[in-house]
Protein backbone atom coordinates (compact mmCIF):
# COMPACT_ATOMS: atom_id res chain seq x y z
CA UNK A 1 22.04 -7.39 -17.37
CA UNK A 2 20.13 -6.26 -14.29
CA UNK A 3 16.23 -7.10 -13.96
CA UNK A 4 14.31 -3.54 -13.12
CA UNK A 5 10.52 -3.36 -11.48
CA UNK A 6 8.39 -2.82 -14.18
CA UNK A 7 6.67 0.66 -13.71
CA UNK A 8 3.06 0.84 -12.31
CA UNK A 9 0.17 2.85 -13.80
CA UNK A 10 -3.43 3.24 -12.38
CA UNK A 11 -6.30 2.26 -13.98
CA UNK A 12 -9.84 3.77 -13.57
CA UNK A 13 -12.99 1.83 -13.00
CA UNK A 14 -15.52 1.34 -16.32
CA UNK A 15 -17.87 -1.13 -14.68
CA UNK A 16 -19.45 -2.23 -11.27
CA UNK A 17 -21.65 -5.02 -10.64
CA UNK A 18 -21.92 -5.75 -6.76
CA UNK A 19 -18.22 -6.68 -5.55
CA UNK A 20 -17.11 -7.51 -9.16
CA UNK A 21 -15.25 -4.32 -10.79
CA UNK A 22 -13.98 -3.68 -13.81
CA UNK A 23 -10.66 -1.80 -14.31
CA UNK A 24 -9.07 -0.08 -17.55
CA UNK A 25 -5.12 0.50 -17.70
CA UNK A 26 -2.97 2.28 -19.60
CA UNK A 27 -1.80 -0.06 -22.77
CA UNK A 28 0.70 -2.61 -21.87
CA UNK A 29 0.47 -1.61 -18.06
CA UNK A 30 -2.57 -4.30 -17.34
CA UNK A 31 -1.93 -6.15 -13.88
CA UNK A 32 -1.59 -9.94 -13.72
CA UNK A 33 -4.28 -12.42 -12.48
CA UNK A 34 -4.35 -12.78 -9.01
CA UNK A 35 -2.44 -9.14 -8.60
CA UNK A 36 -4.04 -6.34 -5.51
CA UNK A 37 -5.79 -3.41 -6.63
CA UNK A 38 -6.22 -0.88 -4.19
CA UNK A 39 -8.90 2.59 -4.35
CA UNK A 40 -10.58 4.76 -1.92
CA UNK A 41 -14.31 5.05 -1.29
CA UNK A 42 -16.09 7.36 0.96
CA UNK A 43 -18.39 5.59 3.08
CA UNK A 44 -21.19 7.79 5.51
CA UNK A 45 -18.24 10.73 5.60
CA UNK A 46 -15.50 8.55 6.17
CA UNK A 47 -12.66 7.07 3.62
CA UNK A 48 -12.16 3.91 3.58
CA UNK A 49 -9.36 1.93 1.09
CA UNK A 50 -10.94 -1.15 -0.77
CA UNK A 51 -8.63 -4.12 -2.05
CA UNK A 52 -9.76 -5.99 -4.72
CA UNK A 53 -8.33 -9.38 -6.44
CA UNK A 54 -7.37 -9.55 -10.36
CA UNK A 55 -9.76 -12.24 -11.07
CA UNK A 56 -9.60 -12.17 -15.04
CA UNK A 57 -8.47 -10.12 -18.04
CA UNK A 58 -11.05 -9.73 -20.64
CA UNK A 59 -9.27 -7.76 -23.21
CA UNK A 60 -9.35 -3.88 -24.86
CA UNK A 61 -6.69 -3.16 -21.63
CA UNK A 62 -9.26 -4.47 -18.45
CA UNK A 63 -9.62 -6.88 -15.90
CA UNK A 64 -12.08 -7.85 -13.76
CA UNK A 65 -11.04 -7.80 -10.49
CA UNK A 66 -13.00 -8.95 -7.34
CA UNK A 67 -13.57 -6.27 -4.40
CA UNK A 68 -12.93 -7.97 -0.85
CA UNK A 69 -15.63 -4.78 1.00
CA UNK A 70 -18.67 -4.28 0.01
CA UNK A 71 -18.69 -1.44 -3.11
CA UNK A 72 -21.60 0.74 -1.99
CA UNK A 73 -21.15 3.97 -3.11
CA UNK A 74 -18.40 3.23 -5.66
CA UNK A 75 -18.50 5.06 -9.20
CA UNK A 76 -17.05 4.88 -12.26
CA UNK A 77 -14.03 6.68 -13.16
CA UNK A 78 -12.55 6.43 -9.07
CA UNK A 79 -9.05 5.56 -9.52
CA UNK A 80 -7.64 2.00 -9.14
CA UNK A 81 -4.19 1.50 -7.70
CA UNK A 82 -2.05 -1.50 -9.04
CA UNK A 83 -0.13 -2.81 -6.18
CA UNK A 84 2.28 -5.03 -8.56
CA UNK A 85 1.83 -7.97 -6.35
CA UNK A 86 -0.82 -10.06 -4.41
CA UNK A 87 -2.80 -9.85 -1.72
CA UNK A 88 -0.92 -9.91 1.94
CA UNK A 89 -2.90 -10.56 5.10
């Protein structure tokens, strides 16, 4: 028997509130707790990528996830990346 990477889907933000974000994934595709999410936010004309911790998962497919840059500027619907692993510095 041979162990495969689970696949990765990206999620889509539903809810803001300052660096706290929550993310919606496809069923049985939700990231663990202390997993990297990753999504792009244009800043004054410039992109800039945003990481963001899995913090908690509060049901109907979502976490809440903790940004680690400020989320000015960030809407709902922007695209959330599931890295599949946690954060590396």
């Amino acid at each position: 028997m041979t162990m495969t990477e689970p696949e990765l889907k990206d999620g889509h933000i539903v809810a803001i509130a300052g660096p706290v974000v929550d993310v919606e994934f496809p069923v049985g595709h939700l990231p663990e707790i202390n997993h990297a999410l990753e999504f792009d936010l244009t800043v004054g004309g410039d992109q800039i990528t945003v990481t963001a911790e899995v913090a908690q998962q509060i049901g109907d497919s979502r976490v809440r996830a903790i940004s680690l840059k400020p989320t000015d500027g960030l809407t709902r619907g922007t695209k959330v990346r599931n890295l599949g692993r946690g954060i590396m510095v």
